[in-house]
C-alpha atoms as a PDB file:
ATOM      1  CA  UNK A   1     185.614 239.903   5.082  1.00  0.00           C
ATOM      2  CA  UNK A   2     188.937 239.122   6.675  1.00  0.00           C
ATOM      3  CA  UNK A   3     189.999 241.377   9.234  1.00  0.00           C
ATOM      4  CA  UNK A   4     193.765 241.578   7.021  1.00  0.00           C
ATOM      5  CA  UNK A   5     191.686 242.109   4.274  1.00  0.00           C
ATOM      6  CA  UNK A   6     189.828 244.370   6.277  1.00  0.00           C
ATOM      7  CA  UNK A   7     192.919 246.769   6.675  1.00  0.00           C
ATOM      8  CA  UNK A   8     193.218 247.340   2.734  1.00  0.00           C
ATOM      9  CA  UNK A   9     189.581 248.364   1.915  1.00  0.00           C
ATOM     10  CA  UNK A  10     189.808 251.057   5.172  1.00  0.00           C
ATOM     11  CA  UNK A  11     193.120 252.276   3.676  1.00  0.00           C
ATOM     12  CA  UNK A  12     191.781 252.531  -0.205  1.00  0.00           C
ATOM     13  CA  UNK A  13     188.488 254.229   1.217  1.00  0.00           C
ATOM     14  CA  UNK A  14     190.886 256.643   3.260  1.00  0.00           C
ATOM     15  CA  UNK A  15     192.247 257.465  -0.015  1.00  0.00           C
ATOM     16  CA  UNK A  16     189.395 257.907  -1.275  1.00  0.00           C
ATOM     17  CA  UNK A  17     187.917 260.204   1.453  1.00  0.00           C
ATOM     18  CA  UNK A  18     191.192 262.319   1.211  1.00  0.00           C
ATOM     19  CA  UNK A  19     190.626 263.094  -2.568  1.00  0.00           C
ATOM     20  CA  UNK A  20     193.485 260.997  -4.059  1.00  0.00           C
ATOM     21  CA  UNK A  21     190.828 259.295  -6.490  1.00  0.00           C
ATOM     22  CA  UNK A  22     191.268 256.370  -8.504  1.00  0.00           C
ATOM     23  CA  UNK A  23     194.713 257.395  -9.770  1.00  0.00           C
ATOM     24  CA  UNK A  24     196.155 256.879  -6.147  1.00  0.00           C
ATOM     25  CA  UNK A  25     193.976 253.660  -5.469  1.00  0.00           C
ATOM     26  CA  UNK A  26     195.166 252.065  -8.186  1.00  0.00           C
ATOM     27  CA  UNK A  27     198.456 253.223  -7.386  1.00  0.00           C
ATOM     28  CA  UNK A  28     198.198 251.718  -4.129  1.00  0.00           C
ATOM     29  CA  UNK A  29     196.175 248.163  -5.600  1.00  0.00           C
ATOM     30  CA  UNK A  30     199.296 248.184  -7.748  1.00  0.00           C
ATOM     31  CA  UNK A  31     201.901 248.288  -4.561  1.00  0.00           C
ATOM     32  CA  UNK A  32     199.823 246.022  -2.859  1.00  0.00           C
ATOM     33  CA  UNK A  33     199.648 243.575  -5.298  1.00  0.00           C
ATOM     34  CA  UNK A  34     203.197 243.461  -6.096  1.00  0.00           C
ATOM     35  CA  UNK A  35     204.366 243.492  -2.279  1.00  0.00           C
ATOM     36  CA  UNK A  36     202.207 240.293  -2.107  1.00  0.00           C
ATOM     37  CA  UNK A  37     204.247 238.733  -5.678  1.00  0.00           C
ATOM     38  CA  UNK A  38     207.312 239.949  -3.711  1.00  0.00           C
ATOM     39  CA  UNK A  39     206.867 237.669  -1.145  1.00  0.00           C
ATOM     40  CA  UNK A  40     205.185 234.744  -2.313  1.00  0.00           C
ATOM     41  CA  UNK A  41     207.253 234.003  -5.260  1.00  0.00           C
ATOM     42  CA  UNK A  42     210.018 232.722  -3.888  1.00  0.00           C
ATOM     43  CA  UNK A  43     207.532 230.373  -2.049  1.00  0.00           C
ATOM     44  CA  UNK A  44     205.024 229.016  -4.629  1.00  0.00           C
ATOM     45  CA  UNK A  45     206.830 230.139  -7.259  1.00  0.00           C
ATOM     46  CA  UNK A  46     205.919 232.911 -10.066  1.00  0.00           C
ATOM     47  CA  UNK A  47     203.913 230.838 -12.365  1.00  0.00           C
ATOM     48  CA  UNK A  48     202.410 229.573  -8.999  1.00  0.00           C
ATOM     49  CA  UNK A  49     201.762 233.319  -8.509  1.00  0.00           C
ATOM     50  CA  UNK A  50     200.308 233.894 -11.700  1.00  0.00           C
ATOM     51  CA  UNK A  51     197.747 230.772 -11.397  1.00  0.00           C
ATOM     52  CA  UNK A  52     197.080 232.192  -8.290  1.00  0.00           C
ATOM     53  CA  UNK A  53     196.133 235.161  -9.141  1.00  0.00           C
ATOM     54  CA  UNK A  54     194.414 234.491 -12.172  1.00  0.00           C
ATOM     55  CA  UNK A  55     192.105 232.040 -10.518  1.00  0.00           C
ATOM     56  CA  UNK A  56     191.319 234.836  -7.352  1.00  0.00           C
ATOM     57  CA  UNK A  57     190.742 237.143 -10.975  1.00  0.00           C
ATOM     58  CA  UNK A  58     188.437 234.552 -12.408  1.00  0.00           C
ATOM     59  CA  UNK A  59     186.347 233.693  -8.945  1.00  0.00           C
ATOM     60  CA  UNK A  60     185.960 237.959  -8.155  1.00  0.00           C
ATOM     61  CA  UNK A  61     184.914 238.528 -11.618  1.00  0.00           C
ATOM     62  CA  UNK A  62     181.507 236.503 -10.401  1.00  0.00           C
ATOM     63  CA  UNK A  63     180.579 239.261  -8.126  1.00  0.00           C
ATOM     64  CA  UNK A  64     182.448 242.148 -10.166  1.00  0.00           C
ATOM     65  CA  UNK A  65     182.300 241.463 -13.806  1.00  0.00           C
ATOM     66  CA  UNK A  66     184.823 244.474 -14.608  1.00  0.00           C
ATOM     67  CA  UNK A  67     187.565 242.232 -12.977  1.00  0.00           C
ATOM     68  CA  UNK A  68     187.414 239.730 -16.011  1.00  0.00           C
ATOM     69  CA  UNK A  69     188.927 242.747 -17.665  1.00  0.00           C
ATOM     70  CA  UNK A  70     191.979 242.949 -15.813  1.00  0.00           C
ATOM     71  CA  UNK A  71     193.638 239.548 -16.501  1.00  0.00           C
ATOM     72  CA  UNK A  72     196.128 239.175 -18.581  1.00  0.00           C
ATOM     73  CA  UNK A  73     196.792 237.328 -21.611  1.00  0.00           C
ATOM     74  CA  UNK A  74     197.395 234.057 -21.919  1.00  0.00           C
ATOM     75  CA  UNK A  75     200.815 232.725 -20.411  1.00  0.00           C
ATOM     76  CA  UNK A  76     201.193 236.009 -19.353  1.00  0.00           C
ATOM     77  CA  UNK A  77     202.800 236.674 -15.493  1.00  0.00           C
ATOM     78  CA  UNK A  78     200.397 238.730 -13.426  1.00  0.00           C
ATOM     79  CA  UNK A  79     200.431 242.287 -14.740  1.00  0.00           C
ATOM     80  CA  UNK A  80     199.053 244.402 -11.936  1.00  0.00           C
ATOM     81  CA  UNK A  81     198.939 247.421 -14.252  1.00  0.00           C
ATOM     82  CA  UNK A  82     195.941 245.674 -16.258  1.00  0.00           C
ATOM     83  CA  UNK A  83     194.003 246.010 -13.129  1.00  0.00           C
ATOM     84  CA  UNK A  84     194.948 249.086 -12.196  1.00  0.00           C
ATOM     85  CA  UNK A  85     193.849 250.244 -15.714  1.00  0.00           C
ATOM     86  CA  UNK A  86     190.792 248.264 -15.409  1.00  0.00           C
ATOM     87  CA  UNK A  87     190.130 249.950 -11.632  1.00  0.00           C
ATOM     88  CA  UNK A  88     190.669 253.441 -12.917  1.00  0.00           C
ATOM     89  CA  UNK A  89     187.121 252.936 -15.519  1.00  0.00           C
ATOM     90  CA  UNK A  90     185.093 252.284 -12.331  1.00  0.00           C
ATOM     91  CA  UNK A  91     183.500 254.244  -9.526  1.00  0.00           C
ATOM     92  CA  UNK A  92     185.816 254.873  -6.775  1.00  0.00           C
ATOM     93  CA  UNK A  93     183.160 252.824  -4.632  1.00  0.00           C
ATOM     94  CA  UNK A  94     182.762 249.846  -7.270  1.00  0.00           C
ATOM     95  CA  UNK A  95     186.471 249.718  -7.450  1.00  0.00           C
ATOM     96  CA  UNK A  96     187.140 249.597  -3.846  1.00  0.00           C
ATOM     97  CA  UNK A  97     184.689 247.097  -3.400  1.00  0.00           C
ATOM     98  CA  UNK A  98     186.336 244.801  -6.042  1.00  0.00           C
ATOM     99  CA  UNK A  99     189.245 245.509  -5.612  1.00  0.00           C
ATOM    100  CA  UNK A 100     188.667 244.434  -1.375  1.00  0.00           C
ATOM    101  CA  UNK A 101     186.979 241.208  -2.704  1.00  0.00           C
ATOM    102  CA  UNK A 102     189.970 240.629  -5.069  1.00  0.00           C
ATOM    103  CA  UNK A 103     192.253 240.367  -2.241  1.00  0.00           C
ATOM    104  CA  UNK A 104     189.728 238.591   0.090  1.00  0.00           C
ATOM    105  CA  UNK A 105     189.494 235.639  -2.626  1.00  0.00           C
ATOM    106  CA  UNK A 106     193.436 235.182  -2.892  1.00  0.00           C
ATOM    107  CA  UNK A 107     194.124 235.356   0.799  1.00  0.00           C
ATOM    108  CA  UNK A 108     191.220 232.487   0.271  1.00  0.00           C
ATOM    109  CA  UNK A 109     192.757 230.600  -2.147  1.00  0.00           C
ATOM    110  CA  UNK A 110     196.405 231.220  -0.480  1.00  0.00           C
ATOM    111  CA  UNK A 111     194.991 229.186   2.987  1.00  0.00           C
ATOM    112  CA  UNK A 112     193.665 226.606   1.070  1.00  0.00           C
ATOM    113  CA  UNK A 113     197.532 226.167  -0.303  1.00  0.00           C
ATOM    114  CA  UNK A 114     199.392 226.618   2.761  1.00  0.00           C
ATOM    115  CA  UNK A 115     197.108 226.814   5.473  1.00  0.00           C
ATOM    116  CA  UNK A 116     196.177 229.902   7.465  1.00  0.00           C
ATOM    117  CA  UNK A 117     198.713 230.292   9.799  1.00  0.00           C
ATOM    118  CA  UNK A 118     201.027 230.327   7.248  1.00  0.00           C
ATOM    119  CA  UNK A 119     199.188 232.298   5.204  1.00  0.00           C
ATOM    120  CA  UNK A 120     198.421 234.903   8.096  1.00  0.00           C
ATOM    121  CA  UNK A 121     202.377 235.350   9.043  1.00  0.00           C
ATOM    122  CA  UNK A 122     203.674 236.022   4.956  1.00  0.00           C
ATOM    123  CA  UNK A 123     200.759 238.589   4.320  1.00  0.00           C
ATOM    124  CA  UNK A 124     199.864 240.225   7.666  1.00  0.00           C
ATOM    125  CA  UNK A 125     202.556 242.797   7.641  1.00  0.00           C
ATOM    126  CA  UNK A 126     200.882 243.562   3.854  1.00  0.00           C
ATOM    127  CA  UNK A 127     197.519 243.382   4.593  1.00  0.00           C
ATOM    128  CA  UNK A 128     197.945 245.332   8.056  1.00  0.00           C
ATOM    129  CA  UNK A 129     198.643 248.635   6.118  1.00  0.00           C
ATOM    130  CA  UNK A 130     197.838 251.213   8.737  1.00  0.00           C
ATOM    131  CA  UNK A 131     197.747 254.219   6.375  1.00  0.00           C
ATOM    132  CA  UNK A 132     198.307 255.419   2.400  1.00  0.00           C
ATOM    133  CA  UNK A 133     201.739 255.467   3.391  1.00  0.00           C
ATOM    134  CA  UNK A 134     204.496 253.630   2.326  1.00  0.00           C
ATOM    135  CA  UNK A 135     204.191 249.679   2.651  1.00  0.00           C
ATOM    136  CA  UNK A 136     205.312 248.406   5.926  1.00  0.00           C
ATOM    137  CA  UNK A 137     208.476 246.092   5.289  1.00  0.00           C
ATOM    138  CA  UNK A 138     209.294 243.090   7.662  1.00  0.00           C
ATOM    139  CA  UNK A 139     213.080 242.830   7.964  1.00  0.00           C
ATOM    140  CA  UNK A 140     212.964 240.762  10.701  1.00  0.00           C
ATOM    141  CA  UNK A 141     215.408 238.019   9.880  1.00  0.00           C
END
């Protein structure tokens, strides 16, 4: 696992551990998710996003066949709330686990785009969540 990565399954399994449940890690996949379409949109583009995505959806789903259930339709821009939904029918651990390997095989895909310095400096301030707090935002100019 990548240590960014790293950062989000400790701060869904401190959830977890604190009794928020699935409600409040999906909650949290959810914010994640769309801090990362915040900032890479303007780069790549949203239905550059949404391939992106789709394709991190379609290579998880190997190792966590619930994930096939989150993607959206067709056409369709990336609708976190379908995996949320889909999170919240799994264990907490199964769902942590996926949800962590979810965001491992983007930040994959995303270096093979853009290369991983690039890659590290858009999504480190996201993926360096240090609690269940709000998400970190870098207004640096």
């Amino acid at each position: 696992m990548q240590p960014q990565v790293h950062q989000v399954d400790r701060v869904l399994r401190r959830i977890a551990a604190d009794g928020g449940g699935m409600e409040a890690i999906a909650a949290r996949t959810v914010a994640l998710w769309t801090e990362v379409a915040r900032v890479l949109v303007p780069i790549i583009g949203q239905r550059g996003m949404s391939a992106l995505y789709e394709r991190a959806l379609h290579l998880a789903a190997a190792q966590h066949r619930w994930l096939g259930q989150a993607r959206g339709e067709d056409g369709e821009l990336p609708v976190f709330s379908s995996l949320a939904r889909a999170a919240s029918e799994q264990a907490v651990d199964d769902a942590i686990a996926s949800v962590t390997t979810l965001f491992e095989t983007f930040d994959r895909l995303l270096v093979t785009l853009i290369g991983a310095s690039l890659t590290e400096r858009l999504l480190k301030p996201i993926w360096d969540v240090p609690s269940a707090g709000p998400i970190r935002q870098d207004t640096a100019p």
